[in-house]
N, C-alpha and C. Protein backbone atom coordinates (compact mmCIF):
# COMPACT_ATOMS: atom_id res chain seq x y z
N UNK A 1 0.83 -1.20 0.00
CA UNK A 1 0.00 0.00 0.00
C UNK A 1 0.87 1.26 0.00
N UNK A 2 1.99 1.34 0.89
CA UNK A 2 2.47 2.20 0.79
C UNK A 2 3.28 2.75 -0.47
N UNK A 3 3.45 1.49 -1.39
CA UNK A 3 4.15 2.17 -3.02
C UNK A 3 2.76 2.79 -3.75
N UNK A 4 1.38 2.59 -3.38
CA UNK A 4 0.34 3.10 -3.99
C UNK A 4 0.27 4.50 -3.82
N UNK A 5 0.50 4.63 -2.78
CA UNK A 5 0.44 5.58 -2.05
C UNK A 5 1.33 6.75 -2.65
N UNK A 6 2.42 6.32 -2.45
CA UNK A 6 3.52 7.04 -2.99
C UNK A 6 3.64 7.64 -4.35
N UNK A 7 3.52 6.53 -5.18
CA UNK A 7 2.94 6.61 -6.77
C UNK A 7 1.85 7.76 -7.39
N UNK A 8 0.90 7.39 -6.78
CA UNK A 8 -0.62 8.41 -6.71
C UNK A 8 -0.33 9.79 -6.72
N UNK A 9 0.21 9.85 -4.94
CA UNK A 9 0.47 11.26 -4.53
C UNK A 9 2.07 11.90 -5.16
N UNK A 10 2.61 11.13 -6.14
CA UNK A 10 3.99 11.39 -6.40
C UNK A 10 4.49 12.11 -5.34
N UNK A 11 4.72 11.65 -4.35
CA UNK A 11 5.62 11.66 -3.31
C UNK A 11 7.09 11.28 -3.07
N UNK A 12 6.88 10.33 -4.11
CA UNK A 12 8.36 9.40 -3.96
C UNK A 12 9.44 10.59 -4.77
N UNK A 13 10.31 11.22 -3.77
CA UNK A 13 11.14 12.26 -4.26
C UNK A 13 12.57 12.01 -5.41
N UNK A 14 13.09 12.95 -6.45
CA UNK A 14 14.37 12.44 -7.12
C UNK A 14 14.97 11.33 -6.10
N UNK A 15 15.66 11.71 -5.05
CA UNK A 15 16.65 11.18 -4.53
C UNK A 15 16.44 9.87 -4.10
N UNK A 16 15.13 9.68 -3.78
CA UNK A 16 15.04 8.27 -3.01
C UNK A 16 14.78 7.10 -3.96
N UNK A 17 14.76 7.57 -5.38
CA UNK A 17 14.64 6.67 -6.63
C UNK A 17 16.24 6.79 -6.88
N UNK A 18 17.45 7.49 -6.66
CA UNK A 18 18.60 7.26 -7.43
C UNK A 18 19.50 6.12 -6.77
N UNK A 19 18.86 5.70 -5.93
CA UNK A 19 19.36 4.40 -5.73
C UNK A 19 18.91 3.45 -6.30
N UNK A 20 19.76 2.21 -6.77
CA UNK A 20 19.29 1.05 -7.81
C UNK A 20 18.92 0.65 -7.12
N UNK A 21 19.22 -0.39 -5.95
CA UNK A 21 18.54 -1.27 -5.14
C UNK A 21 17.60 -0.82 -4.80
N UNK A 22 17.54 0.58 -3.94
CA UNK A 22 15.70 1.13 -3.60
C UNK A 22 14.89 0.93 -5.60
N UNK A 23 15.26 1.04 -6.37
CA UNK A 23 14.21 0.83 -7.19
C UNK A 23 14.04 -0.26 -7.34
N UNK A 24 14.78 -0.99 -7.53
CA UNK A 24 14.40 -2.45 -7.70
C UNK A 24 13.31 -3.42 -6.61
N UNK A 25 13.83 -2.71 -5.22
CA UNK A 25 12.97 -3.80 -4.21
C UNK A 25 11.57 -2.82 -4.04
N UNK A 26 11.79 -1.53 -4.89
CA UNK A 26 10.33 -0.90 -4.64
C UNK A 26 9.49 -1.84 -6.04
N UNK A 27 10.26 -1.52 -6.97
CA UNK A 27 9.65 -1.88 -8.07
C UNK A 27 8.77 -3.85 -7.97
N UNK A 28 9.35 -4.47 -7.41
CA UNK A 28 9.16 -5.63 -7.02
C UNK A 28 7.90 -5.55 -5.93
N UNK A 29 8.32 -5.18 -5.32
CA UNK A 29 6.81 -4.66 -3.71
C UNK A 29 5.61 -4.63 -4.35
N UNK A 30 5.99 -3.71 -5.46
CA UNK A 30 4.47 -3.24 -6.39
C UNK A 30 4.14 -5.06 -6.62
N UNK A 31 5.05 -5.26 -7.62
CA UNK A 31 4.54 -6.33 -8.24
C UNK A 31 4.00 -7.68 -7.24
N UNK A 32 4.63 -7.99 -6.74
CA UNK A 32 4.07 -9.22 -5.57
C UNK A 32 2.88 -8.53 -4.86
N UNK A 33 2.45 -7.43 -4.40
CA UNK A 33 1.50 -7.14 -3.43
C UNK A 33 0.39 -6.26 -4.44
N UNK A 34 0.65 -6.75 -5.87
CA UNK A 34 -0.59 -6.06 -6.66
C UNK A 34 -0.73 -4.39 -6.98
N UNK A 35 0.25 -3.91 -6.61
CA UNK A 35 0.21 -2.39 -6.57
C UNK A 35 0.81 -1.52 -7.75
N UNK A 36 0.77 -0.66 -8.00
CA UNK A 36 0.78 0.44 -9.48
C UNK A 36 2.66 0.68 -9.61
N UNK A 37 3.09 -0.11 -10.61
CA UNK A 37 4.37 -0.28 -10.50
C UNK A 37 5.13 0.78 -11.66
N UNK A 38 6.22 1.53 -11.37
CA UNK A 38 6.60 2.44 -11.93
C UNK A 38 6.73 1.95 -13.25
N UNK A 39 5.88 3.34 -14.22
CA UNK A 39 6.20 2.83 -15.68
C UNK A 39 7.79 3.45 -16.66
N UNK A 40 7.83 4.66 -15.64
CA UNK A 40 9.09 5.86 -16.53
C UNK A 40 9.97 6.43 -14.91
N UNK A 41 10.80 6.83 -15.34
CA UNK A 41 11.63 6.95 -14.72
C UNK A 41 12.43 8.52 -15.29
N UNK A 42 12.96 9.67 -14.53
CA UNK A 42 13.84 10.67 -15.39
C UNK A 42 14.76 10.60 -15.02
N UNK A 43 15.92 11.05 -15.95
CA UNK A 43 17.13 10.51 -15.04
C UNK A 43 18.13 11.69 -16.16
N UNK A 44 19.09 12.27 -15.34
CA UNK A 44 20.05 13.11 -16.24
C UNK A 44 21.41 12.74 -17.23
N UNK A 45 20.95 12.70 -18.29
CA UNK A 45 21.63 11.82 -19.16
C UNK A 45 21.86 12.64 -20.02
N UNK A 46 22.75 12.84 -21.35
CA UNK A 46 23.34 13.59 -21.98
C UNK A 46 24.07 13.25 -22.44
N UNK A 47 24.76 13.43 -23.77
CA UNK A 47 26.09 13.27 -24.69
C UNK A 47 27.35 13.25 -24.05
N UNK A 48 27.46 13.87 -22.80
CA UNK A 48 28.47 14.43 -22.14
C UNK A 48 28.20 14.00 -20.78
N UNK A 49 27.14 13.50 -20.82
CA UNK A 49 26.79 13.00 -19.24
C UNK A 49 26.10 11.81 -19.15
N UNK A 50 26.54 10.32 -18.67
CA UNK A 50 26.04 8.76 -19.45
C UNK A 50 26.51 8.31 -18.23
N UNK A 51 26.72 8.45 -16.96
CA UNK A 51 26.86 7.81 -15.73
C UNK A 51 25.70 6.83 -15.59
N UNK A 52 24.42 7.37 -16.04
CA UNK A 52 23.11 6.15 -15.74
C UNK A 52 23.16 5.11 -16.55
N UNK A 53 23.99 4.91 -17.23
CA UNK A 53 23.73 3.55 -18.20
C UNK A 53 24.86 2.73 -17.36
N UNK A 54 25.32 3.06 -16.54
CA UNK A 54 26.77 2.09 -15.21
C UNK A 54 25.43 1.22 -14.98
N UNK A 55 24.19 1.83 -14.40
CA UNK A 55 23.84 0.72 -13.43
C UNK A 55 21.82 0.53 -13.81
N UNK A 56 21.93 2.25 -13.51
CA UNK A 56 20.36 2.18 -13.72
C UNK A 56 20.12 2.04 -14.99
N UNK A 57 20.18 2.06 -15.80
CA UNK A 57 19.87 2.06 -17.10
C UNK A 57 19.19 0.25 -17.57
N UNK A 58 20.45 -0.18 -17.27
CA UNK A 58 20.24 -1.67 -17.57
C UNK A 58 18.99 -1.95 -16.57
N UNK A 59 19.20 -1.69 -15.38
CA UNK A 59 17.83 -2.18 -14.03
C UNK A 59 16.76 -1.41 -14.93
N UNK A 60 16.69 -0.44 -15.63
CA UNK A 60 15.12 0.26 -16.02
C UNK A 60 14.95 -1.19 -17.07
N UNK A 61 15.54 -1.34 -18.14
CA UNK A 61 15.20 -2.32 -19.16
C UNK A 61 14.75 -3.38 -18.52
N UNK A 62 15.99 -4.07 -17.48
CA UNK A 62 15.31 -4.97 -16.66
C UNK A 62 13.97 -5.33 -16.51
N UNK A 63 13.45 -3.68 -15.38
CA UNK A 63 12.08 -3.85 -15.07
C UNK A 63 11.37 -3.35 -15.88
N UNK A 64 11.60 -3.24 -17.42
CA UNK A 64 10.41 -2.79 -18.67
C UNK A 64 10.05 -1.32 -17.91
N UNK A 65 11.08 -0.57 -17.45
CA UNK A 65 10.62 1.22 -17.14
C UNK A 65 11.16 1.79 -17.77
N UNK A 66 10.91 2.82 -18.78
CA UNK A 66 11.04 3.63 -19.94
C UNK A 66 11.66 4.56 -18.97
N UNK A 67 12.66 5.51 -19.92
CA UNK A 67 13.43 6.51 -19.19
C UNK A 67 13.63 7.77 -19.76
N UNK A 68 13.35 9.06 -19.48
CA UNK A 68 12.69 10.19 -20.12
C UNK A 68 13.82 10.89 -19.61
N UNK A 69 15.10 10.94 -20.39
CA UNK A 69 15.89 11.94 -19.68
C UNK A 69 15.66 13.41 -19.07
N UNK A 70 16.33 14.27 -18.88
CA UNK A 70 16.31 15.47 -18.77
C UNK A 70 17.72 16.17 -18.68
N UNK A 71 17.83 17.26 -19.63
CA UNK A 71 19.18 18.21 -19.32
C UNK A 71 19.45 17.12 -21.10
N UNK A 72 19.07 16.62 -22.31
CA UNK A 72 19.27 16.26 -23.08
C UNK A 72 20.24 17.36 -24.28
N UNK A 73 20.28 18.51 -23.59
CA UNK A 73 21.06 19.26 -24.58
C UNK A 73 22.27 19.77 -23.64
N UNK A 74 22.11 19.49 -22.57
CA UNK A 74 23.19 19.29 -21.51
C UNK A 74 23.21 21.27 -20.55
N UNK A 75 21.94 21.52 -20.91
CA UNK A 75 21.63 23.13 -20.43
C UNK A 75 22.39 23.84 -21.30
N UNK A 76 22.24 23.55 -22.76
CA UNK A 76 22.51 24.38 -23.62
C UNK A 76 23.84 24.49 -24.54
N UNK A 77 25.01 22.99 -23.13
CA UNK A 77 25.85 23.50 -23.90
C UNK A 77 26.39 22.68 -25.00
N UNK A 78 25.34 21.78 -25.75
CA UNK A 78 25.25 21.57 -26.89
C UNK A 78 24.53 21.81 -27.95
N UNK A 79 24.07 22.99 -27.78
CA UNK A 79 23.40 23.72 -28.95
C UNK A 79 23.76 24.83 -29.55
N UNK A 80 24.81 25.47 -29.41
CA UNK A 80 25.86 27.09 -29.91
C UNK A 80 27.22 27.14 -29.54
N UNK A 81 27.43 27.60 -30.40
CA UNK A 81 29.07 28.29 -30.16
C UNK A 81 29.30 28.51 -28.55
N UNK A 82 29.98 27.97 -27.92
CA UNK A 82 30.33 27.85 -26.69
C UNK A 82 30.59 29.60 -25.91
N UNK A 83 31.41 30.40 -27.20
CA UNK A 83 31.18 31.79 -26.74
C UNK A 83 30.21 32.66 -26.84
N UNK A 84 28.99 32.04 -27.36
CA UNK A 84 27.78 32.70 -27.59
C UNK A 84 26.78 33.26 -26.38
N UNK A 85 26.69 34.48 -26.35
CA UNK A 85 25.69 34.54 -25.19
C UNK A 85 24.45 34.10 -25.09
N UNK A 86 23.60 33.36 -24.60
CA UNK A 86 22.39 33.08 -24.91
C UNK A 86 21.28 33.38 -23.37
N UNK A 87 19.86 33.46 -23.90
CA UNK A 87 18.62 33.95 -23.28
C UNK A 87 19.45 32.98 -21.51
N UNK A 88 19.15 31.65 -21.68
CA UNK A 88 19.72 31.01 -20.54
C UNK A 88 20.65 31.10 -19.69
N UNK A 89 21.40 31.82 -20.56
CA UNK A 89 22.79 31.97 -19.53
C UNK A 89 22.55 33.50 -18.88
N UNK A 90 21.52 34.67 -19.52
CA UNK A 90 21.65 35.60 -18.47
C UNK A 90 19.60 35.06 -17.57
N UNK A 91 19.47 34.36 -17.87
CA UNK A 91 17.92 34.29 -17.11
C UNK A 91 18.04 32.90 -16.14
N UNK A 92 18.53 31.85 -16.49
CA UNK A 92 18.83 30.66 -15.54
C UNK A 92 19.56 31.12 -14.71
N UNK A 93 19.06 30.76 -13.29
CA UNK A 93 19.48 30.88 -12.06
C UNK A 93 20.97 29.90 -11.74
N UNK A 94 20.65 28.95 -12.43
CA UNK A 94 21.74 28.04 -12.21
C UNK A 94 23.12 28.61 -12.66
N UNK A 95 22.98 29.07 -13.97
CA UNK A 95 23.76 29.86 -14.72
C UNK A 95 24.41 31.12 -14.22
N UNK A 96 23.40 31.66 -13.44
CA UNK A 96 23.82 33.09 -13.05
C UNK A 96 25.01 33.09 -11.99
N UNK A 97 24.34 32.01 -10.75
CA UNK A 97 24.60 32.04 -9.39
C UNK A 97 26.24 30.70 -9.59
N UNK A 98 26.59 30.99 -10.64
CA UNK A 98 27.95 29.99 -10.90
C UNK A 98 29.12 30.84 -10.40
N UNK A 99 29.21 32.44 -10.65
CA UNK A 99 29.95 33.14 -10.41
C UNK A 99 31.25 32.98 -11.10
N UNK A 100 31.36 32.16 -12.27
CA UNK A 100 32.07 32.35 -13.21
C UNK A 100 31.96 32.26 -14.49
N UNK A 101 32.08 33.39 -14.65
CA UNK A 101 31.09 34.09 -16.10
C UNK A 101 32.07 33.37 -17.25
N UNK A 102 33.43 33.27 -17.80
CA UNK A 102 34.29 32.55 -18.23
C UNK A 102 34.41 31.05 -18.97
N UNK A 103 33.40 30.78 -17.49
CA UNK A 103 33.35 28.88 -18.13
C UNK A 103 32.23 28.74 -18.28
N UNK A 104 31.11 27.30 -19.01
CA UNK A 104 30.62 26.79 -19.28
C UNK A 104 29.80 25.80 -17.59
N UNK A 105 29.06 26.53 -16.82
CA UNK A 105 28.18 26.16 -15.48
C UNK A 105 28.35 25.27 -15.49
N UNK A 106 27.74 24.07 -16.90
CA UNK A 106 27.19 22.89 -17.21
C UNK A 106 28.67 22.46 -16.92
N UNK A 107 29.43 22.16 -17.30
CA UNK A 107 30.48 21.70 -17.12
C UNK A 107 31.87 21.78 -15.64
N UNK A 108 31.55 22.83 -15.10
CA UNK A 108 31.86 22.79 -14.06
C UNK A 108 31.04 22.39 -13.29
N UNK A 109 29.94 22.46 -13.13
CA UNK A 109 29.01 21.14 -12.24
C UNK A 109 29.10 20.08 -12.38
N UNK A 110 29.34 19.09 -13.43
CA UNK A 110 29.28 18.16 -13.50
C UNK A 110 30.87 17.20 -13.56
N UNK A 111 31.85 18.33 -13.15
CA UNK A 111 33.38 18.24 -12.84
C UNK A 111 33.90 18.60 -11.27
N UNK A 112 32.54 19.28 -10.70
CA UNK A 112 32.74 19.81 -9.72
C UNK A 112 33.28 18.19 -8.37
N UNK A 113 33.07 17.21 -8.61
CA UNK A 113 33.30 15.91 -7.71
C UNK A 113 34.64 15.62 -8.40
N UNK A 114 35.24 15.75 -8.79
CA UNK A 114 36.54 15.26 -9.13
C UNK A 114 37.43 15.35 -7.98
N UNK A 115 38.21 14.29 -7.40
CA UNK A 115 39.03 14.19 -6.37
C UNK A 115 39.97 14.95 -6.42
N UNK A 116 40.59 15.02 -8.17
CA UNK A 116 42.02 15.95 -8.44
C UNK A 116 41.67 16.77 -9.48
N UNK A 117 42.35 17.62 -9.41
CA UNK A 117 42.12 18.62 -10.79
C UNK A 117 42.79 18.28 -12.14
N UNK A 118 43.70 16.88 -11.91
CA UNK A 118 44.16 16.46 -13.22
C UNK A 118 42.61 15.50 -14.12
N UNK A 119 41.96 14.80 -12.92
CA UNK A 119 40.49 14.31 -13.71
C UNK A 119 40.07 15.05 -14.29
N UNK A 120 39.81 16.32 -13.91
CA UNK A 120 38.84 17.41 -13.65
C UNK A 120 39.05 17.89 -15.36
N UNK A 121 40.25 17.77 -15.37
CA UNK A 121 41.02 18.61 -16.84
C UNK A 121 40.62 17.45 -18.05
N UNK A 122 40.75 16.08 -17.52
CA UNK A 122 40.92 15.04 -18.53
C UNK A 122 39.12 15.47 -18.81
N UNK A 123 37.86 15.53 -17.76
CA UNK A 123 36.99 15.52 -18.10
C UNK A 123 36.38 16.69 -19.09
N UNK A 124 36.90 17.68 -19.01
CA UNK A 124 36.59 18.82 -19.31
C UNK A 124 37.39 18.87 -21.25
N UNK A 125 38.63 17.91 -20.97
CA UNK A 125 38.80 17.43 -22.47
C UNK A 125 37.60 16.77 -23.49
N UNK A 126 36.97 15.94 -22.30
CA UNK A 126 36.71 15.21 -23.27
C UNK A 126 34.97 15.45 -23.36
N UNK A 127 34.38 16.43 -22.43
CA UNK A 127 33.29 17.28 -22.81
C UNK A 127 33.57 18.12 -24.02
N UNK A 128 34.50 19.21 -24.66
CA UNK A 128 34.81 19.51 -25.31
C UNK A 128 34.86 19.15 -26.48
N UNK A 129 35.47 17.55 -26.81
CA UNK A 129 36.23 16.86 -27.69
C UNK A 129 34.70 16.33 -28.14
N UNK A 130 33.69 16.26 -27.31
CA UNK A 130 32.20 16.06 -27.71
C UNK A 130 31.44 16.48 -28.60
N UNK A 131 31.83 18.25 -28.17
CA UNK A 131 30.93 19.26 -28.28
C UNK A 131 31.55 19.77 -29.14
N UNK A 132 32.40 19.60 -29.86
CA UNK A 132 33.37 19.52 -31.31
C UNK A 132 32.33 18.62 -32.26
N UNK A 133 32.54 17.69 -31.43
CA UNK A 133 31.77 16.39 -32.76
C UNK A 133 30.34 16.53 -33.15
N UNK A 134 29.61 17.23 -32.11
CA UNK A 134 28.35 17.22 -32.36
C UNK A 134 28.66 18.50 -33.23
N UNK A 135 29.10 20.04 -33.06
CA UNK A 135 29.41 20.58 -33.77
C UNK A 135 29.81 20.38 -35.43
N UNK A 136 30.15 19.67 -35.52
CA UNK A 136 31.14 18.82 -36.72
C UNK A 136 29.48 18.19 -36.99
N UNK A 137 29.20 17.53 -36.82
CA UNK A 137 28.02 16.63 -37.38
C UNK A 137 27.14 17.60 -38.06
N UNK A 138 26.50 18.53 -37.22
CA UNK A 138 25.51 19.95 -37.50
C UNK A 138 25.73 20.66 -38.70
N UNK A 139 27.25 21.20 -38.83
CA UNK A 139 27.75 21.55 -40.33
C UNK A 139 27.61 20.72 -41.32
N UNK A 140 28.50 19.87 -40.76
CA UNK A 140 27.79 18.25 -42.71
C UNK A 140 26.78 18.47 -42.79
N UNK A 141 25.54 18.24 -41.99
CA UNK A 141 24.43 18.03 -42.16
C UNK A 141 23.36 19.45 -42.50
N UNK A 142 24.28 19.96 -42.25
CA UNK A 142 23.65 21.84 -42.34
C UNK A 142 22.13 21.91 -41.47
N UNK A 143 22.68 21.72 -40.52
CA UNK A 143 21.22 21.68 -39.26
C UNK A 143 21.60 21.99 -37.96
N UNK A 144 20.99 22.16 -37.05
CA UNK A 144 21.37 23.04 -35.66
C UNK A 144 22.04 21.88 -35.12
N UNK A 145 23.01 22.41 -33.46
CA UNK A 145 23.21 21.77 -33.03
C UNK A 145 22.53 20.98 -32.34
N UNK A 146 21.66 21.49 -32.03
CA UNK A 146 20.63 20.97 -30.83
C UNK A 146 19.57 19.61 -31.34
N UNK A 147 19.87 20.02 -32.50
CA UNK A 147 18.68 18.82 -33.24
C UNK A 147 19.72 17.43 -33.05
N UNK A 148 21.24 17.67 -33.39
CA UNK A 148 22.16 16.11 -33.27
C UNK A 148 21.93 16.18 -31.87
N UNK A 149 22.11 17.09 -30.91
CA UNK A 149 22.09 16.48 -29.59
C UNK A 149 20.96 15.87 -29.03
N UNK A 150 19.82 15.93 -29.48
CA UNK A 150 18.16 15.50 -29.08
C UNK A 150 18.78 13.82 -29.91
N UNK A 151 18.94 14.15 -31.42
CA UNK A 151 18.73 13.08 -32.07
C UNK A 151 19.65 11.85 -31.30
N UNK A 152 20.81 12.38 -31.24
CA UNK A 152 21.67 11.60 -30.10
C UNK A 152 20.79 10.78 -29.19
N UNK A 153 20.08 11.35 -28.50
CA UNK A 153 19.24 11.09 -27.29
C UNK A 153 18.47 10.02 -27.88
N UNK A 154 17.67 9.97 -28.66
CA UNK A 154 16.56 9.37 -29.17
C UNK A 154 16.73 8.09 -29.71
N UNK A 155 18.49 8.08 -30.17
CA UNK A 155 19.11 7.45 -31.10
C UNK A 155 19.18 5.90 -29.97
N UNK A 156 19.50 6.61 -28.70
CA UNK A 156 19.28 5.45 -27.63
C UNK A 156 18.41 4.34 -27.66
N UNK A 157 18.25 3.38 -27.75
CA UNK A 157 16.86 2.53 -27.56
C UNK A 157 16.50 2.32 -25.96
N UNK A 158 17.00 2.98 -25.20
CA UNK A 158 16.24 2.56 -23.81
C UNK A 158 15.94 4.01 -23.40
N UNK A 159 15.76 4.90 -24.30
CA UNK A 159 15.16 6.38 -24.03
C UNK A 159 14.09 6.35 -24.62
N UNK A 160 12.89 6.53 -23.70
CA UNK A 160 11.65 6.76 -24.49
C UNK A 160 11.41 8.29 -24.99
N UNK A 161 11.73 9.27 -24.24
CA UNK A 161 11.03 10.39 -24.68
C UNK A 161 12.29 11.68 -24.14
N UNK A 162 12.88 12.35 -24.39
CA UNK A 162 13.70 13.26 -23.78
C UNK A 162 12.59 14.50 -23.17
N UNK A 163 13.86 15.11 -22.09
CA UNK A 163 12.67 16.44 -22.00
C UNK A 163 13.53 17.43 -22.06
N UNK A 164 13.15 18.37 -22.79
CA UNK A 164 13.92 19.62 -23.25
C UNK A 164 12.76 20.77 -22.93
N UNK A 165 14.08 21.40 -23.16
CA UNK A 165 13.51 23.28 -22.46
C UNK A 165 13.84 24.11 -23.41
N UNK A 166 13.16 25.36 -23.62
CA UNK A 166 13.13 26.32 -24.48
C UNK A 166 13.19 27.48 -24.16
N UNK A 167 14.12 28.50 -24.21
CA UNK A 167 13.57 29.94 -24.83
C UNK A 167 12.73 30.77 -25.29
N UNK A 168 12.41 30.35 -26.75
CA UNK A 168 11.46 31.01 -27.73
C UNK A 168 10.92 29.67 -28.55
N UNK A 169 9.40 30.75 -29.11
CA UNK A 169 9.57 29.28 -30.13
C UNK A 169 10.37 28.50 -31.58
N UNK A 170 10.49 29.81 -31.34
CA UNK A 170 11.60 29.22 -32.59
C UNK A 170 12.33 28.37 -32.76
N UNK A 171 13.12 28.37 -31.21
CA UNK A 171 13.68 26.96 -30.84
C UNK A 171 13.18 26.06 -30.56
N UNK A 172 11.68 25.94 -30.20
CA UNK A 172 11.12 25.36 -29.81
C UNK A 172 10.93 23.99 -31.37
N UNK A 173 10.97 24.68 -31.98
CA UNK A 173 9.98 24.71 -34.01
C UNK A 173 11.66 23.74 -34.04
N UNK A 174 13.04 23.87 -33.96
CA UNK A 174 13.93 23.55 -34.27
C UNK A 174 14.26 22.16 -33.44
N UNK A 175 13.29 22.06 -32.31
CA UNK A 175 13.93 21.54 -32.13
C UNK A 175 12.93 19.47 -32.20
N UNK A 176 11.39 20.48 -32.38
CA UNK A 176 10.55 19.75 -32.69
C UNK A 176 11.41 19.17 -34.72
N UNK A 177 11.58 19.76 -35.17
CA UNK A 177 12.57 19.47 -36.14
C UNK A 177 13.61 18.04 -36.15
N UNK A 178 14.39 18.22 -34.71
CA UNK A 178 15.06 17.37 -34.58
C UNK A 178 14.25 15.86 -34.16
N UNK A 179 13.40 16.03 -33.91
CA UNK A 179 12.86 14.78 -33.62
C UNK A 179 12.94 13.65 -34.54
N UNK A 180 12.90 14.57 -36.27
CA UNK A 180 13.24 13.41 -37.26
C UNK A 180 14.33 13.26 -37.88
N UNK A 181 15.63 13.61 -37.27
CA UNK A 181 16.49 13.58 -37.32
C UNK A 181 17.09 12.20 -36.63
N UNK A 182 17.26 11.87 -38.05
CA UNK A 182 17.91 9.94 -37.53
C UNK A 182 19.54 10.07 -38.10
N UNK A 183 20.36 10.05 -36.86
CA UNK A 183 21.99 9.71 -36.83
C UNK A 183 22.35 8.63 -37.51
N UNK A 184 23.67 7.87 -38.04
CA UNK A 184 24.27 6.98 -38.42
C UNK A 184 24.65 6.15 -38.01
N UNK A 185 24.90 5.21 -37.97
CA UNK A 185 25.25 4.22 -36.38
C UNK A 185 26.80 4.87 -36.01
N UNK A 186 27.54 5.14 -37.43
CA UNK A 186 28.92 6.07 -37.29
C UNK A 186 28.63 7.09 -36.45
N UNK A 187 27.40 7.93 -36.75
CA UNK A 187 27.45 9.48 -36.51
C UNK A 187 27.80 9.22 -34.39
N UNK A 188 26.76 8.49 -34.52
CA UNK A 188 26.17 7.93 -32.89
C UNK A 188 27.68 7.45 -32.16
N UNK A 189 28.66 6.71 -32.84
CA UNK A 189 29.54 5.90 -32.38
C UNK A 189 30.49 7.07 -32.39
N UNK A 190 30.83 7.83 -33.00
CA UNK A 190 31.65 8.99 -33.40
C UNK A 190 31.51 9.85 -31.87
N UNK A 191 30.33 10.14 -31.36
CA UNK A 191 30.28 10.75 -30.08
C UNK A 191 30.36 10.19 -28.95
N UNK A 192 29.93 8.46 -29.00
CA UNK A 192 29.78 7.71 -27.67
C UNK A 192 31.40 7.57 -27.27
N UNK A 193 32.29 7.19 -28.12
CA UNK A 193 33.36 6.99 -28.17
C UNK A 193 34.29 7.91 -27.33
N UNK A 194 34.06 9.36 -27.29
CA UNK A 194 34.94 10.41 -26.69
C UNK A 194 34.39 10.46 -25.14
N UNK A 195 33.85 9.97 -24.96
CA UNK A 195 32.91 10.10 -23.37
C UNK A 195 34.14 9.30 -22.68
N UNK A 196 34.04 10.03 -21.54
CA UNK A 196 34.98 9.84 -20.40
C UNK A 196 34.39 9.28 -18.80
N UNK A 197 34.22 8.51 -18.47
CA UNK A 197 33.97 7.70 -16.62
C UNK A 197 34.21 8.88 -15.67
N UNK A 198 33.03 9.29 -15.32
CA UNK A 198 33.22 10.67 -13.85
C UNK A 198 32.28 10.24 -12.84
N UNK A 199 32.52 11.33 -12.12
CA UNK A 199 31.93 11.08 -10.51
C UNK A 199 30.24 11.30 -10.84
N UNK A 200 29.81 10.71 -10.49
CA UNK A 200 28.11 10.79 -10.45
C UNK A 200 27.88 12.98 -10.01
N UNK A 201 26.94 12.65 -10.87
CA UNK A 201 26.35 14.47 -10.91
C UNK A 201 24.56 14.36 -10.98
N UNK A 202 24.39 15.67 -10.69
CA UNK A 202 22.64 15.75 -10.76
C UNK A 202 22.07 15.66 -10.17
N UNK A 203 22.14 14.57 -8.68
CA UNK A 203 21.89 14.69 -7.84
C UNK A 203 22.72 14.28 -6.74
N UNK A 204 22.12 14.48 -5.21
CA UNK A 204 22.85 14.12 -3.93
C UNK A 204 22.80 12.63 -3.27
């Protein structure tokens, strides 16, 4: 009763799902005692950010739970010229309250757990060395960045649905665009390939 419960009133908070084992022996509870068993799951995943496929990823397929990322363009910083100012970076709070106007938020957050600053550098290579390629893909293809980084996403088979955020609609129109944007198994392998093993990010 109490996973009904939980479920219903979506109560059950980020954090107490980012543990595998709590999902699994919740997800099971449902099932033996008849109760409403999780169908989707969100989880922060990205071109540049793939820590959930270590553990949860495989447990969602496991238990047939679809997984709806979020942060799929990685807060922007796979969609423009890295020196570009954009609507997000002066209106996101996250963005603002970084206090270093210089770097890329997204990327120092998600470098911010590094034990040494020599990881820290290797990671920040190979975010870069990413955000090159998706760059690189967008020109061949003469299409935004943001559409390879969605398509990226989609390109996944254990991603059901990404969730992305907008500005204007325009981007909005671009990026509904990308939805039919189907990668190469190259194009796809070309980016999975530069990804680098870091400290868990996104949440506590």
């Amino acid at each position: 009763m109490a996973m009904y419960v939980l479920v219903h009133k979506q109560a059950t908070s980020e954090r107490q799902l980012r543990d595998v084992t709590a999902v699994h022996k919740m997800q099971n509870y449902a099932r033996q005692h008849g109760l409403t068993e999780f169908i989707s799951m969100q989880n922060f995943h990205n071109a540049v950010y793939r820590e959930e496929e270590r553990e949860m990823v495989p447990l969602l397929q496991d238990l047939g739970v679809g997984m709806i990322p979020w942060s799929p363009l990685a807060r922007g910083f796979l969609t423009r010229d890295a020196k570009q100012e954009s609507v997000r970076a002066q209106t996101d709070a996250f963005w603002k309250g970084s206090g270093m106007a210089d770097a890329e938020p997204f990327l120092l957050d998600i470098n911010a757990k590094y034990e040494t600053e020599f990881s820290a550098i290797e990671g920040l290579r190979a975010e870069i060395a990413c955000y090159q390629r998706v760059a690189e893909i967008a020109k061949k293809r003469e299409i935004s960045m943001a559409q390879v980084a969605l398509a990226w996403s989609l390109a996944k088979p254990f991603v059901s649905a990404p969730i992305v955020g907008t500005t204007s609609l325009d981007k909005l129109k671009d990026l509904v665009e990308g939805v039919h944007v189907k990668l190469t198994e190259e194009e796809v392998k070309s980016i999975d390939e530069l990804y680098r093993p870091r400290a868990v990010s996104g949440h506590k």
